[in-house]
N, C-alpha and C. Protein backbone atom coordinates (compact mmCIF):
# COMPACT_ATOMS: atom_id res chain seq x y z
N UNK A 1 147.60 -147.82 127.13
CA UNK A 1 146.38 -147.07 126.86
C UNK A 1 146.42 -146.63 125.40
N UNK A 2 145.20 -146.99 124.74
CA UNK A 2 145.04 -146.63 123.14
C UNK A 2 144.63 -145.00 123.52
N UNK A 3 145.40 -144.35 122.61
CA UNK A 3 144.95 -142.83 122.07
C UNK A 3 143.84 -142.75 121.88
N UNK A 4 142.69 -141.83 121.95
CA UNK A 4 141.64 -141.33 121.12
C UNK A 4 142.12 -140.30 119.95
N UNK A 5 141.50 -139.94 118.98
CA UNK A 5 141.76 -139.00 118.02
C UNK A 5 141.86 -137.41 118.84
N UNK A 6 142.66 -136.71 118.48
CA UNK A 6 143.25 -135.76 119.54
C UNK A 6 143.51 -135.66 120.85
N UNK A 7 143.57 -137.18 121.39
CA UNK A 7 143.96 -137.31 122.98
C UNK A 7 145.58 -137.00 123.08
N UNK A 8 146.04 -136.26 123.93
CA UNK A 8 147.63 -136.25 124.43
C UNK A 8 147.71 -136.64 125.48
N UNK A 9 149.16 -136.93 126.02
CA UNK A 9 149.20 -138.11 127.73
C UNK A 9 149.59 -136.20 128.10
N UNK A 10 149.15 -135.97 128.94
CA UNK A 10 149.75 -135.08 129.55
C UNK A 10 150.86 -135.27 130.53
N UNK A 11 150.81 -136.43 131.50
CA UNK A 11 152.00 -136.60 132.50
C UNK A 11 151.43 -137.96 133.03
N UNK A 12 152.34 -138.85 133.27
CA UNK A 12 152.48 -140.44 133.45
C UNK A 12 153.15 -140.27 134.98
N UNK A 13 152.67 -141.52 135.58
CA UNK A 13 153.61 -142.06 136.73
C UNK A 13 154.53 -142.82 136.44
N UNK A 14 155.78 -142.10 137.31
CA UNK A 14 156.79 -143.11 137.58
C UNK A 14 157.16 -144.28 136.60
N UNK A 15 156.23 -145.28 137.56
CA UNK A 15 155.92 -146.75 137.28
C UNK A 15 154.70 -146.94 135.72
N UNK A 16 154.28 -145.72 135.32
CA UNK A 16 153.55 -145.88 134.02
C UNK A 16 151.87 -146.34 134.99
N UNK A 17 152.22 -146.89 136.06
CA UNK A 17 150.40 -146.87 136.38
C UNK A 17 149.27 -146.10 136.00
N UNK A 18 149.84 -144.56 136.56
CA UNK A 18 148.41 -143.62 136.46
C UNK A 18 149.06 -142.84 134.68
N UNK A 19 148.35 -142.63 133.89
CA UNK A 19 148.32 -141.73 133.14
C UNK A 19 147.39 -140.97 132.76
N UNK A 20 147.37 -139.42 132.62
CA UNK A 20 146.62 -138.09 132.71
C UNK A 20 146.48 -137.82 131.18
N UNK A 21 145.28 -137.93 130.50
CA UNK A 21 145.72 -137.32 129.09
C UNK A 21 144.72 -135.76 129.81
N UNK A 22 144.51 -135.46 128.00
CA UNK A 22 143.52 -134.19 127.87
C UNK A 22 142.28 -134.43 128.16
N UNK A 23 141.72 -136.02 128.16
CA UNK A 23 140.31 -136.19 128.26
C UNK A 23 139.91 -137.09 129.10
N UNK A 24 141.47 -137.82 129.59
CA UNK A 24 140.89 -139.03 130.62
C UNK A 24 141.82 -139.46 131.73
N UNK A 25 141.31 -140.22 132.49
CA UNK A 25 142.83 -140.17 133.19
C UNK A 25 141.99 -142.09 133.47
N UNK A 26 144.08 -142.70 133.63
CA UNK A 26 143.90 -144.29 133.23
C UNK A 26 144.50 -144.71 134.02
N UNK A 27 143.97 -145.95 134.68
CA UNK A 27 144.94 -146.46 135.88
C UNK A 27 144.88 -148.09 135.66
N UNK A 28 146.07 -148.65 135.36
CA UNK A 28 146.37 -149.74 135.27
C UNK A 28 147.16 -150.36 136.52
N UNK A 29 146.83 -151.81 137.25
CA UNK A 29 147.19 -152.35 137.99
C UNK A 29 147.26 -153.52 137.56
N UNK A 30 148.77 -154.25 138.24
CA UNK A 30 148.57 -155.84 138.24
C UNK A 30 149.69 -156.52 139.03
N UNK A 31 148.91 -157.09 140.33
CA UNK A 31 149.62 -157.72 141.35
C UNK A 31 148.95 -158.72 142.24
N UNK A 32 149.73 -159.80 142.33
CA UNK A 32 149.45 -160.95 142.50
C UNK A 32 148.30 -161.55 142.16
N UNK A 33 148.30 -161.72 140.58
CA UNK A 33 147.10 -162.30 139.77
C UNK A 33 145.90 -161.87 139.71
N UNK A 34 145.74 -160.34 140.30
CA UNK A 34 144.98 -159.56 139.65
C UNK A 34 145.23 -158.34 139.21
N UNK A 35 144.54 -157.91 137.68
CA UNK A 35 144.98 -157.13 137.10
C UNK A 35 143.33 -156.21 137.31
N UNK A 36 143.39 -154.63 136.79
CA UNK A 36 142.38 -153.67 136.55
C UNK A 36 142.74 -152.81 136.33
N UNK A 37 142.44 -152.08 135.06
CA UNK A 37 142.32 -150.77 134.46
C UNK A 37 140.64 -150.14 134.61
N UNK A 38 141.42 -148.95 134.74
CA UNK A 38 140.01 -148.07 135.43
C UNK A 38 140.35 -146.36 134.46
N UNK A 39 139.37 -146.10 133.97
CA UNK A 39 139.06 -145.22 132.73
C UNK A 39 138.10 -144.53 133.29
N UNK A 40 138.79 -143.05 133.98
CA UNK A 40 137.71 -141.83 134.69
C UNK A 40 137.89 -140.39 133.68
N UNK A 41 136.60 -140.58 132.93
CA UNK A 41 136.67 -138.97 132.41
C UNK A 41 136.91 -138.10 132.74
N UNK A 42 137.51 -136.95 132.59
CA UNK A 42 138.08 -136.42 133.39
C UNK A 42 136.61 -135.44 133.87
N UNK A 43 135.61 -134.92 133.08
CA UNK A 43 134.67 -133.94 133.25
C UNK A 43 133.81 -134.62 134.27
N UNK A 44 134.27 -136.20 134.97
CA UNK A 44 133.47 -136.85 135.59
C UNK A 44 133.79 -136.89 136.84
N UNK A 45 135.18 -136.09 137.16
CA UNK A 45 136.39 -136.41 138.30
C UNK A 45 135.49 -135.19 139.26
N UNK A 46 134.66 -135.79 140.53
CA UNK A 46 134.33 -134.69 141.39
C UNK A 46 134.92 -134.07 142.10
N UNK A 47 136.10 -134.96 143.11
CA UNK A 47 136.67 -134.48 143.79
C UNK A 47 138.05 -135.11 143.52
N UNK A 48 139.61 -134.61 144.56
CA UNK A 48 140.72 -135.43 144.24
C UNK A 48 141.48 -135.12 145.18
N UNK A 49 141.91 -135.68 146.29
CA UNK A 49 142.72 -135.45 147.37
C UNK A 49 143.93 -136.21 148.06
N UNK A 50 144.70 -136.07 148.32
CA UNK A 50 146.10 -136.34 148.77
C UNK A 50 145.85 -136.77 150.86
N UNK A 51 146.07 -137.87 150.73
CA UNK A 51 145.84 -138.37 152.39
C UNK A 51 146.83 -139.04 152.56
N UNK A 52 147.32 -139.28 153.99
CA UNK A 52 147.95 -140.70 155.07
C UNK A 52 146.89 -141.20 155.30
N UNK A 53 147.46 -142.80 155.10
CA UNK A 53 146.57 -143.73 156.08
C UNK A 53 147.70 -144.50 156.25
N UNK A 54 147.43 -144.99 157.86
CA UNK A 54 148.35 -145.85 158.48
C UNK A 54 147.70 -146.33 158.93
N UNK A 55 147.94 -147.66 160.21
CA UNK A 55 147.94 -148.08 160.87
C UNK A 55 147.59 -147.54 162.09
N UNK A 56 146.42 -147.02 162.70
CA UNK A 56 146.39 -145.58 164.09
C UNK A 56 146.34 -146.86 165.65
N UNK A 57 146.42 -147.85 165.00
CA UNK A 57 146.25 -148.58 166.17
C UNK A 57 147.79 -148.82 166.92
N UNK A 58 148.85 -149.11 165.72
CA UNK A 58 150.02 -149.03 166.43
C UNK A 58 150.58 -147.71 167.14
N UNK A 59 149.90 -146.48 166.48
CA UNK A 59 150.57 -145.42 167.34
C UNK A 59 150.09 -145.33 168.46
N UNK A 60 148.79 -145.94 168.66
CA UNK A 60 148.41 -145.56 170.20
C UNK A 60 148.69 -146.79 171.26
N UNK A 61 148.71 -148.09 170.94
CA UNK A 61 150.01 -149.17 171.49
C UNK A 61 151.52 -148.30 171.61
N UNK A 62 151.94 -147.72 170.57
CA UNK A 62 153.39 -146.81 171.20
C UNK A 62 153.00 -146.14 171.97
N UNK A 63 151.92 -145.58 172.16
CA UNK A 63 151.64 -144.63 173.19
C UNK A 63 151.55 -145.08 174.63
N UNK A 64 150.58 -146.18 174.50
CA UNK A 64 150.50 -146.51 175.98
C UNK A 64 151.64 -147.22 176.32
N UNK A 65 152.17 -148.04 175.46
CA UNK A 65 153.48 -148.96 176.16
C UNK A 65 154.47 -147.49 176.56
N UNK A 66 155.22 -147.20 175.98
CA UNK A 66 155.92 -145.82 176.00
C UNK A 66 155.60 -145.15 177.41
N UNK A 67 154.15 -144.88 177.85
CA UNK A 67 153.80 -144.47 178.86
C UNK A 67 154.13 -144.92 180.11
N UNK A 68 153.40 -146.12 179.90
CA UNK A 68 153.73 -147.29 180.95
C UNK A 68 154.99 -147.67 181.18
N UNK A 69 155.74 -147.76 180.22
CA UNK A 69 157.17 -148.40 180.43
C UNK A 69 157.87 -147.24 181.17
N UNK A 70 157.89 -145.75 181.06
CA UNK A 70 158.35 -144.78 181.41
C UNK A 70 157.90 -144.63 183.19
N UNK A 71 156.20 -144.74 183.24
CA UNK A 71 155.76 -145.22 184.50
C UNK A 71 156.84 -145.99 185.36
N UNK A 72 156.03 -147.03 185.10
CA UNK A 72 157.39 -148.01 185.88
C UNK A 72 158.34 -147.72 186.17
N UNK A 73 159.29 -147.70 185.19
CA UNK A 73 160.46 -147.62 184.98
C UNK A 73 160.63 -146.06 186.23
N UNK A 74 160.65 -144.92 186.27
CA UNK A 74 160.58 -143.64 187.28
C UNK A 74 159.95 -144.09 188.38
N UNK A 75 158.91 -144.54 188.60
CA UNK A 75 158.34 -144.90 189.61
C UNK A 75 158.78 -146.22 190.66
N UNK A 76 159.25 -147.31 190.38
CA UNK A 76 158.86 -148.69 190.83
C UNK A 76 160.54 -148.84 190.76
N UNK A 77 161.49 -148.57 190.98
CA UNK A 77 162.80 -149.04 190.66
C UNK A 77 163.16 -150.41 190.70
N UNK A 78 162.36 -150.98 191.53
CA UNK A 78 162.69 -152.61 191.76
C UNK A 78 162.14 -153.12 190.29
N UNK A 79 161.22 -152.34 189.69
CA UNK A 79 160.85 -152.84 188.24
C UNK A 79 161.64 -152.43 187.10
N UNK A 80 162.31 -151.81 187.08
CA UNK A 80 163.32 -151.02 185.97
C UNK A 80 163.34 -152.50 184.44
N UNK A 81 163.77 -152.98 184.68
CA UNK A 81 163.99 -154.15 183.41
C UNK A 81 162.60 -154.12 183.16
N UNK A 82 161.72 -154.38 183.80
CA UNK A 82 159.86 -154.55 182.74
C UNK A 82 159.83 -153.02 182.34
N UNK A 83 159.87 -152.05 182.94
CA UNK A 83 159.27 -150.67 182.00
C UNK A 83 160.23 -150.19 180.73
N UNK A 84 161.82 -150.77 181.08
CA UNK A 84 162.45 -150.78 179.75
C UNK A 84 162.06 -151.52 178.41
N UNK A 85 161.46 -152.62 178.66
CA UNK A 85 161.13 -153.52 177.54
C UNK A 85 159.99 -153.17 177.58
N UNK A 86 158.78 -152.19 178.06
CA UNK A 86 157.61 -151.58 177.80
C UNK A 86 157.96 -150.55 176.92
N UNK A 87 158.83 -149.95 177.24
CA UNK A 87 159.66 -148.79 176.22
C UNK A 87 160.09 -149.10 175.38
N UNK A 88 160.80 -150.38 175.32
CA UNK A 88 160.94 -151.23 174.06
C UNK A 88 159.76 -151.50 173.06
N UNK A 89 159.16 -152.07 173.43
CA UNK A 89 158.11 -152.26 173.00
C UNK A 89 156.96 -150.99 172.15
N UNK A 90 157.16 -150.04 172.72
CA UNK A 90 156.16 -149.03 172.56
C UNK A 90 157.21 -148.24 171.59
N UNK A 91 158.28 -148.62 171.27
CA UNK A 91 159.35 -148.16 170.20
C UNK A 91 158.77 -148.79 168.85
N UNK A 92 159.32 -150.42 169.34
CA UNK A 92 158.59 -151.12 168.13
C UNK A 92 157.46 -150.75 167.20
N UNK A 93 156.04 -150.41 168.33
CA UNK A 93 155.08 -150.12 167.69
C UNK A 93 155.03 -148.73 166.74
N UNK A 94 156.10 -147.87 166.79
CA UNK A 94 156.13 -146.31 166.96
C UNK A 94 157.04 -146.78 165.21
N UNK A 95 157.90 -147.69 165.47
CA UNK A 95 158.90 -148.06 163.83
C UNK A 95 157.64 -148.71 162.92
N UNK A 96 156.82 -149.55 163.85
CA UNK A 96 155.43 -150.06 163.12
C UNK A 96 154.96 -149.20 161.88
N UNK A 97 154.38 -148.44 163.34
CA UNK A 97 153.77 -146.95 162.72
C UNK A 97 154.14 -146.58 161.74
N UNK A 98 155.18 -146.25 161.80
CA UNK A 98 156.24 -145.16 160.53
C UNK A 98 156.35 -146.39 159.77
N UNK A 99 156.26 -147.57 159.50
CA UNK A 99 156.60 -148.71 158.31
C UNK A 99 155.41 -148.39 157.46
N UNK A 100 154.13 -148.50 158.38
CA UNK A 100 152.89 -148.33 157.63
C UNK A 100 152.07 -147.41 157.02
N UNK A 101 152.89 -146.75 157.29
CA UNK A 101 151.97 -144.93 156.88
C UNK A 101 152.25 -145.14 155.00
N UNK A 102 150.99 -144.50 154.57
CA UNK A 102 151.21 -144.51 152.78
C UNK A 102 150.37 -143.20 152.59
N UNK A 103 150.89 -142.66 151.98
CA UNK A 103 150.65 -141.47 151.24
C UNK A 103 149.68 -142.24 149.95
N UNK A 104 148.60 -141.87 149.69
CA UNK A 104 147.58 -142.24 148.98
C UNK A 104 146.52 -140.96 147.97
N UNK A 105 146.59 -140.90 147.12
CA UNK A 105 145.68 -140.22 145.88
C UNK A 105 144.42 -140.71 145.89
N UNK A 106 143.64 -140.27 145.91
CA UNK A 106 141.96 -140.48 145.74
C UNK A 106 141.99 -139.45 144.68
N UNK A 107 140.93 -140.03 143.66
CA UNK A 107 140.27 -139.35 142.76
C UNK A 107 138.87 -140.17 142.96
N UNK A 108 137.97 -139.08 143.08
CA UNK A 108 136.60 -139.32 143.11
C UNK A 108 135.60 -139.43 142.19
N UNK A 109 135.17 -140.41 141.19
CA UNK A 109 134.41 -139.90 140.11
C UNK A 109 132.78 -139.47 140.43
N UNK A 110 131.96 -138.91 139.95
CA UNK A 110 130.77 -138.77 140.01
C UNK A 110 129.67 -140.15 140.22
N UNK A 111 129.39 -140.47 141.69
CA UNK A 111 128.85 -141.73 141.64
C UNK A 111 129.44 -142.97 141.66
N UNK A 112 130.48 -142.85 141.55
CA UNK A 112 131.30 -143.87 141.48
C UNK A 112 132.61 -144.47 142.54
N UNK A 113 132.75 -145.57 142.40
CA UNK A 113 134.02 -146.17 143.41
C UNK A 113 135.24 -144.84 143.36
N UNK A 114 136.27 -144.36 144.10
CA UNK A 114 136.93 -143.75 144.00
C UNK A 114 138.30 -144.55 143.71
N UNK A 115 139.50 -144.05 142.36
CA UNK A 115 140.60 -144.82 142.53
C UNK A 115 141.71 -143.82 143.46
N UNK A 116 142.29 -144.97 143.96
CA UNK A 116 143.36 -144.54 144.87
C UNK A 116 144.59 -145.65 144.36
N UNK A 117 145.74 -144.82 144.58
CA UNK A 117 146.86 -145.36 144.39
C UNK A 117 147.59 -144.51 145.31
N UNK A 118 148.68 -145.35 145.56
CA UNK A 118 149.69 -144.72 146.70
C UNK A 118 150.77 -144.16 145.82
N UNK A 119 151.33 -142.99 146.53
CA UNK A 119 152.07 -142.05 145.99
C UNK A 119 153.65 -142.03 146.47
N UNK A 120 153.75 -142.99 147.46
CA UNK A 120 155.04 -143.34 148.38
C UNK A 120 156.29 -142.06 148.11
N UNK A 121 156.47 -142.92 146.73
CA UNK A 121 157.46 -142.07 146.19
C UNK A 121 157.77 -140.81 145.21
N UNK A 122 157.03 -139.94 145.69
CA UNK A 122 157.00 -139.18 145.27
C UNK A 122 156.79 -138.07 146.27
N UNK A 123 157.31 -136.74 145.91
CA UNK A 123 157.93 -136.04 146.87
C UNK A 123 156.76 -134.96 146.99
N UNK A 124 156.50 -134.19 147.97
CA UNK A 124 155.06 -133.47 148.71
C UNK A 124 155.24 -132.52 147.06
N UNK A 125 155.67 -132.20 146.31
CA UNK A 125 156.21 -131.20 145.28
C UNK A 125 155.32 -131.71 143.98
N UNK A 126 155.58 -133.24 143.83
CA UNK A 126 155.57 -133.84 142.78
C UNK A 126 153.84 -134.35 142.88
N UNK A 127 153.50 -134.29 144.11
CA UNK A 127 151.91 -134.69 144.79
C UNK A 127 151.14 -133.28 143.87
N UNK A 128 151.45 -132.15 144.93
CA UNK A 128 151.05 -131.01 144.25
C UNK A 128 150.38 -130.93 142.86
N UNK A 129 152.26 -131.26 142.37
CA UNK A 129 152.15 -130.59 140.97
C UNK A 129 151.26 -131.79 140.06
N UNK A 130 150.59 -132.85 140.32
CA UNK A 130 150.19 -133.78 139.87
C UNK A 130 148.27 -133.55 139.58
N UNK A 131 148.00 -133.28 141.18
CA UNK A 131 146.69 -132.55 141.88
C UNK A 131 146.24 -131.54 141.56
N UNK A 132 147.25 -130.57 140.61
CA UNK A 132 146.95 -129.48 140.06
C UNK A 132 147.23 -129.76 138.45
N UNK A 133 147.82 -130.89 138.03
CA UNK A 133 147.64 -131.05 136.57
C UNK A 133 146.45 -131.98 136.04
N UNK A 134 146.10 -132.49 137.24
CA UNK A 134 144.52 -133.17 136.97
C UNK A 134 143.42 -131.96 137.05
N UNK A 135 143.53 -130.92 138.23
CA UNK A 135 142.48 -130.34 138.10
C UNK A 135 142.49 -129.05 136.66
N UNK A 136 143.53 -128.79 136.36
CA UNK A 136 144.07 -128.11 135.29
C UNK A 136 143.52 -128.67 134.00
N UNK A 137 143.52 -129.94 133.68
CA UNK A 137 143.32 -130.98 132.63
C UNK A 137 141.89 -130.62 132.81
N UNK A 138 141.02 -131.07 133.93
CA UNK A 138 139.63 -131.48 133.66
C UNK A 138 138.95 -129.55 133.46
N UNK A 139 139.42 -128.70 133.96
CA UNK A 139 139.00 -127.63 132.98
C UNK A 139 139.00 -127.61 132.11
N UNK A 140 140.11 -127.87 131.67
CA UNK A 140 140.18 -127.38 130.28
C UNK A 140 139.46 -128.57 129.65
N UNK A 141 139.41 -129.31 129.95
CA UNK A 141 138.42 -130.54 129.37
C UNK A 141 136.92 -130.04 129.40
N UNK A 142 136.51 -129.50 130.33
CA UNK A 142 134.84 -128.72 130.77
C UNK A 142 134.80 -127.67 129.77
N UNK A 143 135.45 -126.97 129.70
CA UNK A 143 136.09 -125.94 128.43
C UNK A 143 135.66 -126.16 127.42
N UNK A 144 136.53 -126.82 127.06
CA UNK A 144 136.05 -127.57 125.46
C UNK A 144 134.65 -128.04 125.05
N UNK A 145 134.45 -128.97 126.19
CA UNK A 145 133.20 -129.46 126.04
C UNK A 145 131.91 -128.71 125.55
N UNK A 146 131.96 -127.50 126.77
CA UNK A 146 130.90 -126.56 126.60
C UNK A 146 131.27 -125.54 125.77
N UNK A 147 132.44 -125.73 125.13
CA UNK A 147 133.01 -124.19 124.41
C UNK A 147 132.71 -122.74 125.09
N UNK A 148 133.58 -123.03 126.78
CA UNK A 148 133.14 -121.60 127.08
C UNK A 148 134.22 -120.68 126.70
């Protein structure tokens, strides 16, 4: 990302993807032969929120197998081996689950597509303190602007 004349980075990711200055915030991507940088003013940023999204279909396959297999399995003794491998099974989906869950950043611009990037690694602390240096930034960016 080129500087503007009095732009500072305020705080970078990790991986250098997202960077926060005083006036903008920049998100560069590039994986498997496609690349995009995305340039959101910051006085333009409406909203910005911290979510899971997973997979909700495997937790509720763990659910019912899990159920069922437990069914059986207490109930039907001559069935014991099928409600174990229903339990098996409804495990699988449950490690599924937990493989697929991503911690994800939305920033919302005014009218516009929202960028999201996943936050995996980074710790509920480092989310925070990130969510509050964007909304911190775009004051003081509104600030300036209007010289209040």
């Amino acid at each position: 990302m080129q500087l503007q004349p009095n732009e500072q980075v305020i705080i970078t990711s990790d991986d250098k993807k997202v960077i926060l200055s005083n006036y903008r915030l920049c998100s560069t991507f590039k994986e498997w032969g496609h690349s995009s940088v995305i340039f959101i003013n910051l006085e333009d940023i409406s909203s910005i929120q911290s979510v899971y999204k997973s997979v909700v279909l495997f937790l509720l396959l763990a659910g019912i197998c899990g159920l069922g297999g437990a069914f059986v399995f207490f109930t039907m003794h001559d069935m014991e081996p099928q409600g174990l491998a229903a339990i098996g099974i409804g495990l699988f989906f449950l490690i599924l689950w937990f493989a697929t869950r991503k911690r994800i950043i939305s920033i919302h611009p005014d009218g516009g597509k929202p960028l999201e990037f996943e936050a995996n690694s980074m710790k509920e602390a480092q989310v925070l303190d990130f969510l509050e240096q964007v909304q911190l930034a775009k004051t003081n960016r509104i600030n300036t602007l209007y010289k209040i």
